[in-house]
PDB file of N, CA and C in Angstrom:
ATOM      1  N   UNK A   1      -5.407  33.854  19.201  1.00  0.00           N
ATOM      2  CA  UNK A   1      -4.193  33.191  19.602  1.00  0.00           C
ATOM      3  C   UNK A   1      -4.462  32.254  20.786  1.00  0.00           C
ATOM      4  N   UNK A   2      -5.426  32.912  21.395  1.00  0.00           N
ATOM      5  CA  UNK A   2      -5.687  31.468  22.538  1.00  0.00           C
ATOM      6  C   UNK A   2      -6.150  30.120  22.181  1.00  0.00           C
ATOM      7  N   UNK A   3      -7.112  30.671  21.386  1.00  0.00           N
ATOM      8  CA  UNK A   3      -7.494  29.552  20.564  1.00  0.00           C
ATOM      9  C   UNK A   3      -6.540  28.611  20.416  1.00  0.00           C
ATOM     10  N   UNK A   4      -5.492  28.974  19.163  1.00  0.00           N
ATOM     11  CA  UNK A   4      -4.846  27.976  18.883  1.00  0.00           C
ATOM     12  C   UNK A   4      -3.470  27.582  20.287  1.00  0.00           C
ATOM     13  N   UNK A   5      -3.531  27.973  21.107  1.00  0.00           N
ATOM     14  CA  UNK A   5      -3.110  27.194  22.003  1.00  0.00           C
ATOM     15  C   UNK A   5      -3.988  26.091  23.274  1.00  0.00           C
ATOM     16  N   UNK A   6      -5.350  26.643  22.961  1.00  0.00           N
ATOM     17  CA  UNK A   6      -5.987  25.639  23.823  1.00  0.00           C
ATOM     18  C   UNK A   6      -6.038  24.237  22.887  1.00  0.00           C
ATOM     19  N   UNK A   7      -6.125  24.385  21.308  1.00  0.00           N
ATOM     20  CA  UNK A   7      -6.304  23.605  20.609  1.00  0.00           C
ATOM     21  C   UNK A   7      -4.152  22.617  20.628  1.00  0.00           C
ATOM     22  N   UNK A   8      -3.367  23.084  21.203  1.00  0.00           N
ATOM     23  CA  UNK A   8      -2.182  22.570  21.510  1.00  0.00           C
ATOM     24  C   UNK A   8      -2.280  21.531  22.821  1.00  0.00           C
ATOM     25  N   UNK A   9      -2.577  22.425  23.460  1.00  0.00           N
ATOM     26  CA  UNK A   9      -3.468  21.649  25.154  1.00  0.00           C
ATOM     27  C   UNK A   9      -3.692  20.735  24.768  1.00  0.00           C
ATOM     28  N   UNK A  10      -5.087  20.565  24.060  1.00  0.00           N
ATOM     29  CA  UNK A  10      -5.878  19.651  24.125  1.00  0.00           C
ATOM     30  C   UNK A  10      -6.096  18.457  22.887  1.00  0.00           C
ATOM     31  N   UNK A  11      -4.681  18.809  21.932  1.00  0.00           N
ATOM     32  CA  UNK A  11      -4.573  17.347  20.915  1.00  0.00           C
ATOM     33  C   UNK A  11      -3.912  16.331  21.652  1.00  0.00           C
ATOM     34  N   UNK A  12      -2.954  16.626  22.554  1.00  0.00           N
ATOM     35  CA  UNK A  12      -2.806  14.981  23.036  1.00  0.00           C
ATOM     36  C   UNK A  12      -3.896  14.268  23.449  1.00  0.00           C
ATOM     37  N   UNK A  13      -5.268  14.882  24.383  1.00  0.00           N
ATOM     38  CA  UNK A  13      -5.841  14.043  24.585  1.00  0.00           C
ATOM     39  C   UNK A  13      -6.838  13.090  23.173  1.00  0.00           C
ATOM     40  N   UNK A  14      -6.422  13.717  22.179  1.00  0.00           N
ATOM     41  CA  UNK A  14      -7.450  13.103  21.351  1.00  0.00           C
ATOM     42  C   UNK A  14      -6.582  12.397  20.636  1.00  0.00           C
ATOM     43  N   UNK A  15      -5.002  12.161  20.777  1.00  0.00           N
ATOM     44  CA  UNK A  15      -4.315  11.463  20.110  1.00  0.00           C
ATOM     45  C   UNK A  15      -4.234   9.762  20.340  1.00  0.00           C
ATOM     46  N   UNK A  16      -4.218   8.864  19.233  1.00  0.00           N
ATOM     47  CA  UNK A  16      -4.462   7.653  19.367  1.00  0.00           C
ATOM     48  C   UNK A  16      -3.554   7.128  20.384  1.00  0.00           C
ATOM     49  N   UNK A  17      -2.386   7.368  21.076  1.00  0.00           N
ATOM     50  CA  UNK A  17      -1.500   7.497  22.074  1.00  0.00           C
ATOM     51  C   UNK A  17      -2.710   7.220  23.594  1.00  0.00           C
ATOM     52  N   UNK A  18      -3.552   8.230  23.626  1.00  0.00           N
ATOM     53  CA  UNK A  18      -4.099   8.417  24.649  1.00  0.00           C
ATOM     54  C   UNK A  18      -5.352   7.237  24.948  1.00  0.00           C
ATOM     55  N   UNK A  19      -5.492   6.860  23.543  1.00  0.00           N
ATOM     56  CA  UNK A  19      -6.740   6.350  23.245  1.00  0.00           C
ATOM     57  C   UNK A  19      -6.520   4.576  23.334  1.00  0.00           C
ATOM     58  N   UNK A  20      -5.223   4.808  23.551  1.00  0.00           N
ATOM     59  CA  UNK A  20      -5.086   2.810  23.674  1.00  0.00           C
ATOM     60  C   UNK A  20      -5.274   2.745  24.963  1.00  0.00           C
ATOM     61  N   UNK A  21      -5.332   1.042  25.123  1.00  0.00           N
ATOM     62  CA  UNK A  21      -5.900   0.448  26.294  1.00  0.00           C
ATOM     63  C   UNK A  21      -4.612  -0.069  27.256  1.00  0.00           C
ATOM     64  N   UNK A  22      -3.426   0.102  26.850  1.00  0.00           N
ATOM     65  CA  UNK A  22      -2.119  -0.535  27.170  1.00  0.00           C
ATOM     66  C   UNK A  22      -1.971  -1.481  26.844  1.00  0.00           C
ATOM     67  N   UNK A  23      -0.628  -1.760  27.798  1.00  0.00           N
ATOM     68  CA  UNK A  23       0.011  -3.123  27.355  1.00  0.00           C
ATOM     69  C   UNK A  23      -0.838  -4.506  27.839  1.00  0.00           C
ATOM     70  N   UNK A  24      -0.987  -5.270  26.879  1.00  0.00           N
ATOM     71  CA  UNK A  24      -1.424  -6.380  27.358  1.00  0.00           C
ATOM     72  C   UNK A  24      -0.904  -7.753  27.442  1.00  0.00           C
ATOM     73  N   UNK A  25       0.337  -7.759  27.087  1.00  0.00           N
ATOM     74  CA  UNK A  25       0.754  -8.953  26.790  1.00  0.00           C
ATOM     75  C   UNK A  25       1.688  -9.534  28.392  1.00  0.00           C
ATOM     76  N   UNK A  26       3.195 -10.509  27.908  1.00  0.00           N
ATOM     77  CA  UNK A  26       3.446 -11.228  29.219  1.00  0.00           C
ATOM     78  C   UNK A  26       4.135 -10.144  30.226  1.00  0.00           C
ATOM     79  N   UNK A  27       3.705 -10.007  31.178  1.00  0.00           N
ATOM     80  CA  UNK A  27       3.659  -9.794  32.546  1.00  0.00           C
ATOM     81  C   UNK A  27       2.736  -8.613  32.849  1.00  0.00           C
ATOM     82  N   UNK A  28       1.848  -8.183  32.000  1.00  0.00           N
ATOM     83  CA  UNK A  28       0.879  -7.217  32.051  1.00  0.00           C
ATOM     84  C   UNK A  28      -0.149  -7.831  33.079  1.00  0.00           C
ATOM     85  N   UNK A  29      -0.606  -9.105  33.066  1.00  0.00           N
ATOM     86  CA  UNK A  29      -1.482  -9.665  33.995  1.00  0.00           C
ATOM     87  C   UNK A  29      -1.000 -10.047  35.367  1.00  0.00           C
ATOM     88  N   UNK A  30      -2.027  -9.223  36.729  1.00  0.00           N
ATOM     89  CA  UNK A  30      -2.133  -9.739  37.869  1.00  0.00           C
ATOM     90  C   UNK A  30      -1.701 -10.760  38.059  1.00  0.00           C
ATOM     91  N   UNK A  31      -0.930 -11.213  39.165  1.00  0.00           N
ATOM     92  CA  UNK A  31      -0.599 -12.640  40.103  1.00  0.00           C
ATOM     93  C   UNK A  31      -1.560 -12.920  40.514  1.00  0.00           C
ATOM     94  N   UNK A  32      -1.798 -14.143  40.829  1.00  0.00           N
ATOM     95  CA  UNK A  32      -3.317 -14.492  41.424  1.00  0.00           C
ATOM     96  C   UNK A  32      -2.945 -15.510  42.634  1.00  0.00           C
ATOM     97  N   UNK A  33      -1.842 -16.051  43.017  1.00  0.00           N
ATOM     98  CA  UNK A  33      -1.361 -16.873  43.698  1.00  0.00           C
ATOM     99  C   UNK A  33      -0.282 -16.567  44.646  1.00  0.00           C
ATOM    100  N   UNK A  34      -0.454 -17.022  45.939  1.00  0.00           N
ATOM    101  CA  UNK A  34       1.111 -16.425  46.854  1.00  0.00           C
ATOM    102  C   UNK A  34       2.007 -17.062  45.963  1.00  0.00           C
ATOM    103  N   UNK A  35       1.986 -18.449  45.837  1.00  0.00           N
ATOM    104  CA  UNK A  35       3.334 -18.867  44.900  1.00  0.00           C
ATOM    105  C   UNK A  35       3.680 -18.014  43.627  1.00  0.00           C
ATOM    106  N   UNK A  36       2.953 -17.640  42.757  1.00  0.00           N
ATOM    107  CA  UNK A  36       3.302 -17.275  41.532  1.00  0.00           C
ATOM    108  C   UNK A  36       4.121 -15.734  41.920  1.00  0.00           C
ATOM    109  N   UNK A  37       2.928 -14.788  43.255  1.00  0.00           N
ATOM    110  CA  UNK A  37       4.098 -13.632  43.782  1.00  0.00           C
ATOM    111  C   UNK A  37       5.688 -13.941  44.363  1.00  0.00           C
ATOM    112  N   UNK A  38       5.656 -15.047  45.047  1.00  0.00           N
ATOM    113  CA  UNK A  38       6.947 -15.296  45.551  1.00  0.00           C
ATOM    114  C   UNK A  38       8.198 -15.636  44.627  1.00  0.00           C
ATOM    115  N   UNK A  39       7.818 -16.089  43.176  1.00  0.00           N
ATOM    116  CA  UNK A  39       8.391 -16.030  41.822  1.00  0.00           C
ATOM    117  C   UNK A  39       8.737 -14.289  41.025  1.00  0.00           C
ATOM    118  N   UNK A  40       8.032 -13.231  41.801  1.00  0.00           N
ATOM    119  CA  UNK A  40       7.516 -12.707  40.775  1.00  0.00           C
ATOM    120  C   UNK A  40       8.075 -11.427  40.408  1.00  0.00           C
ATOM    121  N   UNK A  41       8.588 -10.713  39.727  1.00  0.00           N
ATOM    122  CA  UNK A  41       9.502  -9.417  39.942  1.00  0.00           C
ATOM    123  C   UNK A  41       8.922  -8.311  40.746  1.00  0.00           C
ATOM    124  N   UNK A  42      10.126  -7.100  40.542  1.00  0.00           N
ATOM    125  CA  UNK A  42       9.259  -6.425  41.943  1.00  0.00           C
ATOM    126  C   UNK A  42       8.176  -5.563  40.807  1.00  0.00           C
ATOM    127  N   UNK A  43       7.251  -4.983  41.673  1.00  0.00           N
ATOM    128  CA  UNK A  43       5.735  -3.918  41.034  1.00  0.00           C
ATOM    129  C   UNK A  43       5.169  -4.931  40.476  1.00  0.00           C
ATOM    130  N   UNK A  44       5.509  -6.069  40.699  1.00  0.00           N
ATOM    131  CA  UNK A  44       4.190  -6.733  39.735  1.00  0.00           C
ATOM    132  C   UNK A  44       2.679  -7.092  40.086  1.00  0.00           C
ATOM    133  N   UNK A  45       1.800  -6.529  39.418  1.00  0.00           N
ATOM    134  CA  UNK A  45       0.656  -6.088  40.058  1.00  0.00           C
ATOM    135  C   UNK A  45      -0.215  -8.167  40.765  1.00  0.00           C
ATOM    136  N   UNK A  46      -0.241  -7.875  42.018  1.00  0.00           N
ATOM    137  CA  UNK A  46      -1.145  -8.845  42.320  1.00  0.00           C
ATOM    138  C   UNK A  46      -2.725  -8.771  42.791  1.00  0.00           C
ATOM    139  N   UNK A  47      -3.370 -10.020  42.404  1.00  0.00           N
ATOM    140  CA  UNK A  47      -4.504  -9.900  43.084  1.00  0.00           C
ATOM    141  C   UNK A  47      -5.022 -11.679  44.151  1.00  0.00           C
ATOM    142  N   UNK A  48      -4.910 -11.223  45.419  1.00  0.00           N
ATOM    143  CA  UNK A  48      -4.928 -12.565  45.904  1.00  0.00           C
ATOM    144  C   UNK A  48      -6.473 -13.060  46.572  1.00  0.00           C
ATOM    145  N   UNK A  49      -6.713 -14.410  46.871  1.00  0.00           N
ATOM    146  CA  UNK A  49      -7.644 -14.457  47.115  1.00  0.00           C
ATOM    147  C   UNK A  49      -7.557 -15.279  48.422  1.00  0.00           C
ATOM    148  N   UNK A  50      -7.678 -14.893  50.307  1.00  0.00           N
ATOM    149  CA  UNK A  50      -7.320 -16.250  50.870  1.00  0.00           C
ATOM    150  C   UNK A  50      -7.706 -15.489  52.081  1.00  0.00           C
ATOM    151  N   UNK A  51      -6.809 -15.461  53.105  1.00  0.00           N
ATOM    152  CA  UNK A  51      -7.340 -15.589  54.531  1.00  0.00           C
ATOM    153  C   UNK A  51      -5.696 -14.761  55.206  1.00  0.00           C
ATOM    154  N   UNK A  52      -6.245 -13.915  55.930  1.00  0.00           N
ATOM    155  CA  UNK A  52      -4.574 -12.867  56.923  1.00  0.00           C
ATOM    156  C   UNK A  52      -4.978 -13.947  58.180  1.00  0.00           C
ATOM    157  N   UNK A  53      -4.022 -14.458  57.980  1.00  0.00           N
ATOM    158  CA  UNK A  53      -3.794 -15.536  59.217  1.00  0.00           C
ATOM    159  C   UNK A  53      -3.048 -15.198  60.422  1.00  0.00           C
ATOM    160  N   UNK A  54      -2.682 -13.501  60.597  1.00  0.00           N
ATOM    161  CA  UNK A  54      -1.783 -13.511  61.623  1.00  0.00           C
ATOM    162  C   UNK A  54      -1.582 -11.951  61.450  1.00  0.00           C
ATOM    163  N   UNK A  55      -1.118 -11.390  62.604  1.00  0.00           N
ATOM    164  CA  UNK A  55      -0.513 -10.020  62.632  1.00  0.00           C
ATOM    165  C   UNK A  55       0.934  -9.908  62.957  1.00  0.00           C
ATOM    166  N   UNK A  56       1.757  -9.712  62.462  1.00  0.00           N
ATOM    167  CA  UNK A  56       3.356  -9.684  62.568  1.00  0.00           C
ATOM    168  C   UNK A  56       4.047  -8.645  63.586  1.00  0.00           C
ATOM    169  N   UNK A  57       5.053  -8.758  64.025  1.00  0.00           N
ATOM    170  CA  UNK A  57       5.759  -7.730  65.263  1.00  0.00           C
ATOM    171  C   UNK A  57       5.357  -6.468  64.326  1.00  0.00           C
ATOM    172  N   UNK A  58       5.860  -6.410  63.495  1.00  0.00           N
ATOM    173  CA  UNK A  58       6.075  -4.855  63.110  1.00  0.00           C
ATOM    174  C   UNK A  58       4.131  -4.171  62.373  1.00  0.00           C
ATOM    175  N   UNK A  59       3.827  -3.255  63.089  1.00  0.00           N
ATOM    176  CA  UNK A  59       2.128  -2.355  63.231  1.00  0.00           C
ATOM    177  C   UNK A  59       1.444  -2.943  62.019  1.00  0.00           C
ATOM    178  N   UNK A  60       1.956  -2.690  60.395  1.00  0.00           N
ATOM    179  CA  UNK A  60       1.802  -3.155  59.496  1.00  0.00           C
ATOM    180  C   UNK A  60       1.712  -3.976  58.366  1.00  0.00           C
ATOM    181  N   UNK A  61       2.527  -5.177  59.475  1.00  0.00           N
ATOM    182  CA  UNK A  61       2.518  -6.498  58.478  1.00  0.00           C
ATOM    183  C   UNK A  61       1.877  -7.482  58.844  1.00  0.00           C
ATOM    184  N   UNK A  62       1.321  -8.650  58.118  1.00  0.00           N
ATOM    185  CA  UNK A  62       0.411  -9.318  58.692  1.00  0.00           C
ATOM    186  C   UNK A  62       0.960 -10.648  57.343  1.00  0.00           C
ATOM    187  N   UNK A  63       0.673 -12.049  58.197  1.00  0.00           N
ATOM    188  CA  UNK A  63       0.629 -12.886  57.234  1.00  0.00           C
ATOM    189  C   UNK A  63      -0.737 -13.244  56.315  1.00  0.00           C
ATOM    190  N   UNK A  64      -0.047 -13.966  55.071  1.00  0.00           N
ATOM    191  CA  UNK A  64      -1.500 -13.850  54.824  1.00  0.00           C
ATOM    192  C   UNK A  64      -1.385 -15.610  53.631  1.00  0.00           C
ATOM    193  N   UNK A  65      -2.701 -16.302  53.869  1.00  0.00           N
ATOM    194  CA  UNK A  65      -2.287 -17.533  53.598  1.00  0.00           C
ATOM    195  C   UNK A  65      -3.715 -18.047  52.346  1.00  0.00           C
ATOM    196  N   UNK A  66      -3.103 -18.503  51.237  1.00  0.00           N
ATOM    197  CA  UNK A  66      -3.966 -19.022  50.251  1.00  0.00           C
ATOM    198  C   UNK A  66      -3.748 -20.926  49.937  1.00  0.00           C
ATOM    199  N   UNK A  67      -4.161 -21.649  48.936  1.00  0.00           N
ATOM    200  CA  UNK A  67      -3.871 -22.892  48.901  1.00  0.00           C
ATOM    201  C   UNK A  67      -2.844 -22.991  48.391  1.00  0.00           C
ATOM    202  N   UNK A  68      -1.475 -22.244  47.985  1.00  0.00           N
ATOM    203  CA  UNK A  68      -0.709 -22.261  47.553  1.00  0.00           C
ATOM    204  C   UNK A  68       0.683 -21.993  48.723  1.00  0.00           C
ATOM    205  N   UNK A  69       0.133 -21.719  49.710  1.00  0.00           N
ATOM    206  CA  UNK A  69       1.585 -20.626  50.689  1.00  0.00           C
ATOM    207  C   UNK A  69       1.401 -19.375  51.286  1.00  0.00           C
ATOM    208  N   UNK A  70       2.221 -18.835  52.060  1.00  0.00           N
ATOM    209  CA  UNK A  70       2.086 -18.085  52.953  1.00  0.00           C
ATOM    210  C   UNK A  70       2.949 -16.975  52.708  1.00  0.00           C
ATOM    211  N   UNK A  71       2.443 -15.894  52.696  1.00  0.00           N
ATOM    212  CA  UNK A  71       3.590 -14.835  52.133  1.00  0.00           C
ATOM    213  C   UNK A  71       3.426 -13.405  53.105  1.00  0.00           C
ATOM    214  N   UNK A  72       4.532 -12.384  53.210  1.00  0.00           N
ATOM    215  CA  UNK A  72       4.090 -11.441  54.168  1.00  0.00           C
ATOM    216  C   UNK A  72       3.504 -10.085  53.379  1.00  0.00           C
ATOM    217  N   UNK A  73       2.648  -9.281  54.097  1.00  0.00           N
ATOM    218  CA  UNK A  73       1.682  -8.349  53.504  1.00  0.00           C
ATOM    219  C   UNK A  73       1.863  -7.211  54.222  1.00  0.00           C
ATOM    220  N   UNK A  74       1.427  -6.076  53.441  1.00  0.00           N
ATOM    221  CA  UNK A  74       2.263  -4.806  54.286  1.00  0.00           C
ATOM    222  C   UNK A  74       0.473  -4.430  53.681  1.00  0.00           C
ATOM    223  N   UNK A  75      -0.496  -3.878  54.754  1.00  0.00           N
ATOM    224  CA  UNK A  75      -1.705  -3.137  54.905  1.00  0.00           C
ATOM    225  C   UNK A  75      -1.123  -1.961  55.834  1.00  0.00           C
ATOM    226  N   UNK A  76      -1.378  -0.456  54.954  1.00  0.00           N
ATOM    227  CA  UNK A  76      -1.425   0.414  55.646  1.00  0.00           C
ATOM    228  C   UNK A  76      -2.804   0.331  56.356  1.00  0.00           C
ATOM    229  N   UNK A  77      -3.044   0.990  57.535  1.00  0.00           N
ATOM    230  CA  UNK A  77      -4.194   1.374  58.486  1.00  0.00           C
ATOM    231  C   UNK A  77      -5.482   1.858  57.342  1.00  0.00           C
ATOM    232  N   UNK A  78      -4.729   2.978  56.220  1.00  0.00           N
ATOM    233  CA  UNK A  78      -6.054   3.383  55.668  1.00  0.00           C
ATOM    234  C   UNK A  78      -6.272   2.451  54.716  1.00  0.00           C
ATOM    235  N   UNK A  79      -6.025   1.146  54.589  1.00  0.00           N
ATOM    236  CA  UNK A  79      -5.813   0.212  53.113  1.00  0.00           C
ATOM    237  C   UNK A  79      -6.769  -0.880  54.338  1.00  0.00           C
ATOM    238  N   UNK A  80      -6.833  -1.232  55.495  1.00  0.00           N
ATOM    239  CA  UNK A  80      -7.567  -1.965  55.960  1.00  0.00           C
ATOM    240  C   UNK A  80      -9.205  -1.478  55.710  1.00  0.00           C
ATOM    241  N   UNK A  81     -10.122  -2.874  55.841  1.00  0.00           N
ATOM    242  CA  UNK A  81     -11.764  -2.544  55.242  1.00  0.00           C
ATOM    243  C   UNK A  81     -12.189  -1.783  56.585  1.00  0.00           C
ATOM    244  N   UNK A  82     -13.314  -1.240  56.417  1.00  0.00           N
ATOM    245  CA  UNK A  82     -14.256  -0.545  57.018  1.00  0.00           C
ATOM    246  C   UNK A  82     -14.370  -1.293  58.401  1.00  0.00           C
ATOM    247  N   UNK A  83     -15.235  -2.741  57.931  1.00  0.00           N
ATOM    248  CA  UNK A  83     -15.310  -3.431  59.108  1.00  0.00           C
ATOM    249  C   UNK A  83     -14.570  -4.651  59.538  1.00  0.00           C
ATOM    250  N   UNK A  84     -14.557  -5.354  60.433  1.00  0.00           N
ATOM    251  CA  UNK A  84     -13.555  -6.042  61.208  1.00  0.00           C
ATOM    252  C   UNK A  84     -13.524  -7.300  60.349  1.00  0.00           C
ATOM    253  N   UNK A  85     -12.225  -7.942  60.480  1.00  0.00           N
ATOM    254  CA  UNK A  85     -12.089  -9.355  60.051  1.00  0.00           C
ATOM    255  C   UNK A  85     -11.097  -9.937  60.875  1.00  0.00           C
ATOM    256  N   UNK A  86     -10.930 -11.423  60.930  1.00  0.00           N
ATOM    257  CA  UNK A  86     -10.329 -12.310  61.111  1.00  0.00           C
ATOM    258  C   UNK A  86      -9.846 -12.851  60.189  1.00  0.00           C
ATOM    259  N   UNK A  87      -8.898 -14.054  60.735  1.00  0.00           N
ATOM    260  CA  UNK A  87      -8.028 -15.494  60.022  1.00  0.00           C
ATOM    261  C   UNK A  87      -9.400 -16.274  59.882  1.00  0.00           C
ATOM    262  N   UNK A  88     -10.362 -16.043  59.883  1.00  0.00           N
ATOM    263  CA  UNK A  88     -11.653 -17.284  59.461  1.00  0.00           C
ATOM    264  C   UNK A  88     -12.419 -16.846  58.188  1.00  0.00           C
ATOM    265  N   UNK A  89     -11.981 -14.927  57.809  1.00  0.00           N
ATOM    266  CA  UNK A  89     -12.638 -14.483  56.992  1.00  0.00           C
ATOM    267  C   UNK A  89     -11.616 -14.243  55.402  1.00  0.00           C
ATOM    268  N   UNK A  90     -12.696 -15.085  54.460  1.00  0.00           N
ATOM    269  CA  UNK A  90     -12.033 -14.643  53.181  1.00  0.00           C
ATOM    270  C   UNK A  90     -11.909 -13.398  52.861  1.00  0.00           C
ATOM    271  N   UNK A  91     -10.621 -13.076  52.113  1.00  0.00           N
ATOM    272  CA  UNK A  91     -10.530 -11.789  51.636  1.00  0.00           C
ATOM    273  C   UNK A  91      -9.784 -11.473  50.670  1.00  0.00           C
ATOM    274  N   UNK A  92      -9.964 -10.666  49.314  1.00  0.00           N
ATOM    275  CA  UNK A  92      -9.455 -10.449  48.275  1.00  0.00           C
ATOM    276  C   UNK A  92      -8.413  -9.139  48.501  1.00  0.00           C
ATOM    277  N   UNK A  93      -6.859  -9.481  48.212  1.00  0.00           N
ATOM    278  CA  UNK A  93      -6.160  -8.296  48.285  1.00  0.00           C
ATOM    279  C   UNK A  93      -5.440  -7.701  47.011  1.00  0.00           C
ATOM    280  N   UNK A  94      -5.542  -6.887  46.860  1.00  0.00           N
ATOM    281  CA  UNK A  94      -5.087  -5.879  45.386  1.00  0.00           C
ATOM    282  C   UNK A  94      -3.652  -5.305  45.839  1.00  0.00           C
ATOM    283  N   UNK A  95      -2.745  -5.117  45.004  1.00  0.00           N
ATOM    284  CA  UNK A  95      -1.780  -4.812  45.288  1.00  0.00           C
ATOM    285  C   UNK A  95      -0.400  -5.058  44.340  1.00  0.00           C
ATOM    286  N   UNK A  96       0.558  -4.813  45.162  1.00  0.00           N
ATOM    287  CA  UNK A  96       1.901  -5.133  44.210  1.00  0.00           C
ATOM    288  C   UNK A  96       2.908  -5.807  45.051  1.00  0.00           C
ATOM    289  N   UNK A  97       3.696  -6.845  44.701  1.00  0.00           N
ATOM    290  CA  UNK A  97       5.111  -7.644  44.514  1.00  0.00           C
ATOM    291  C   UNK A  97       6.145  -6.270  44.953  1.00  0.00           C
ATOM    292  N   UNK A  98       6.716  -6.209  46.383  1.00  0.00           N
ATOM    293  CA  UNK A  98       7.464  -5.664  46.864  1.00  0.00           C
ATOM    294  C   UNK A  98       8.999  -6.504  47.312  1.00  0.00           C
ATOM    295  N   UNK A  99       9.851  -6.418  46.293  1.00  0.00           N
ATOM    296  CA  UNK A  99      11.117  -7.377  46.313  1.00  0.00           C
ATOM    297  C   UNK A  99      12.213  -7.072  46.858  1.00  0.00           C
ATOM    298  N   UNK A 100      12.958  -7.388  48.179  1.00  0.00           N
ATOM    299  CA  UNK A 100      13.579  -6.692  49.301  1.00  0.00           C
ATOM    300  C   UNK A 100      14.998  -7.496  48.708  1.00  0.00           C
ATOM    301  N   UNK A 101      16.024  -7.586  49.512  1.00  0.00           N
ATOM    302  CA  UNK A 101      17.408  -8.358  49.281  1.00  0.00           C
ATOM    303  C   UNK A 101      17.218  -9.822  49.671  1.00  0.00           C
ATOM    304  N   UNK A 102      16.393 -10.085  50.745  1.00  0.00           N
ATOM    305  CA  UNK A 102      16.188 -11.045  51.036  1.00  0.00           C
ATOM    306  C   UNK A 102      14.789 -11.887  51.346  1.00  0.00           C
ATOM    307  N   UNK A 103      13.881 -10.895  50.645  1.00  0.00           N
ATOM    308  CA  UNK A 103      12.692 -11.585  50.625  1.00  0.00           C
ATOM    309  C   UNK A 103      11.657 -10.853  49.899  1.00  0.00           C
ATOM    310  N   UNK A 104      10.212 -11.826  49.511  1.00  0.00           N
ATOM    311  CA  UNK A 104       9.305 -11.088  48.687  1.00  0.00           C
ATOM    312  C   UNK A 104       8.261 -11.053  50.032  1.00  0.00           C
ATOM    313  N   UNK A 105       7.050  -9.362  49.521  1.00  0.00           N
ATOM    314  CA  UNK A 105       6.195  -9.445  50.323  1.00  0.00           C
ATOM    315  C   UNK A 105       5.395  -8.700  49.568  1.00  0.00           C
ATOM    316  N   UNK A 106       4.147  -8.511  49.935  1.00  0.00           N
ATOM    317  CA  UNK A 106       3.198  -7.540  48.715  1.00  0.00           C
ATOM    318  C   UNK A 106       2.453  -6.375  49.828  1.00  0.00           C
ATOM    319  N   UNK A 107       2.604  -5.113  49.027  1.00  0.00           N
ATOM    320  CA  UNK A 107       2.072  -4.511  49.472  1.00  0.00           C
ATOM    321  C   UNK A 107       0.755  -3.931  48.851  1.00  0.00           C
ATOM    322  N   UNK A 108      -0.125  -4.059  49.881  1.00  0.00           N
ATOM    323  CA  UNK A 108      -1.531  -4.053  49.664  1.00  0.00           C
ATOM    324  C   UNK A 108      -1.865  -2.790  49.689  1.00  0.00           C
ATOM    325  N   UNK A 109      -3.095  -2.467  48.789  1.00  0.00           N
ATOM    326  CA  UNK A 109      -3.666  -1.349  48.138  1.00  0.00           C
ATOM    327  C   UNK A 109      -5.078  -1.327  48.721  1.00  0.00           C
ATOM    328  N   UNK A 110      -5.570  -2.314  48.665  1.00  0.00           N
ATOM    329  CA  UNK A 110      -6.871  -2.819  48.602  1.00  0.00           C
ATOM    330  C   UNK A 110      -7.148  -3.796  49.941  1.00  0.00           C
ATOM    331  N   UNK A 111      -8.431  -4.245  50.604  1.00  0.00           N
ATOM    332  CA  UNK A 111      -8.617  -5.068  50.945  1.00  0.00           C
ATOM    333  C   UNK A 111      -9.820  -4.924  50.933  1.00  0.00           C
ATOM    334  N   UNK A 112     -10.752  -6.286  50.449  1.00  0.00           N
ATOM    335  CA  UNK A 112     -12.057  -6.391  50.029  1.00  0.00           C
ATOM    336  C   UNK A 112     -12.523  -7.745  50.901  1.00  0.00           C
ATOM    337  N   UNK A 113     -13.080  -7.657  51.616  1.00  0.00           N
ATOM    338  CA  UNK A 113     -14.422  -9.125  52.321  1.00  0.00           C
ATOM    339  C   UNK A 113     -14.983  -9.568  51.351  1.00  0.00           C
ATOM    340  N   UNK A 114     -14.530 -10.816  50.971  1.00  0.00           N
ATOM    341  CA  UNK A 114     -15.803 -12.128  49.818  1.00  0.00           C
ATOM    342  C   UNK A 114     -16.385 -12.404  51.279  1.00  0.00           C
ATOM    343  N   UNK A 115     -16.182 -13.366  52.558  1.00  0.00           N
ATOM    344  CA  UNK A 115     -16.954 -13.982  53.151  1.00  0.00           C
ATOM    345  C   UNK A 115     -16.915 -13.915  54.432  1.00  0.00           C
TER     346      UNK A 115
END
């Protein structure tokens, strides 16, 4: 009898359900642009590529600026890199489209040094 309940357990994972890759179609793909986030609904997954040009009043927000615009960024302490950066250093941020009443800002997951 255990048997056939470990064998209950363990058919979802072998069910074709489990086995797809998700959704891929329109709005499944990353933002890649401050403009296209400042368009963009809320959770929508971004990935940006540019320069935190600034640290904001409040501990955790910081601006952050690509060739497109300037948008605000919420880095928790443990979401900042290892080692130090500046507004001179490129940096790739992962994250999501956080949509308030009166404004968009992304909150960051990730922060990665290109340069």
């Amino acid at each position: 009898m255990k048997t056939r309940y470990l064998a209950l357990l363990l058919a979802p994972l072998f069910s074709t359900a489990a086995l797809a890759t998700g959704y891929t179609g329109p709005g499944a793909q990353a933002v890649t642009t401050v403009a296209a986030a400042k368009d963009a609904s809320d959770d929508t997954p971004v990935v940006l590529q540019g320069y935190v040009t600034k640290k904001l009043d409040n501990d955790d927000k910081y601006e952050f600026k690509d060739s497109s615009g300037t948008i605000t960024v919420e880095i928790d302490d443990e979401n900042l890199p290892p080692v130090p950066f500046n507004e001179k250093t490129l940096v790739k941020l992962t994250g999501e489209v956080e949509k308030g009443l009166m404004k968009r800002e992304i909150d960051v997951d990730l922060v990665e040094i290109l340069k």
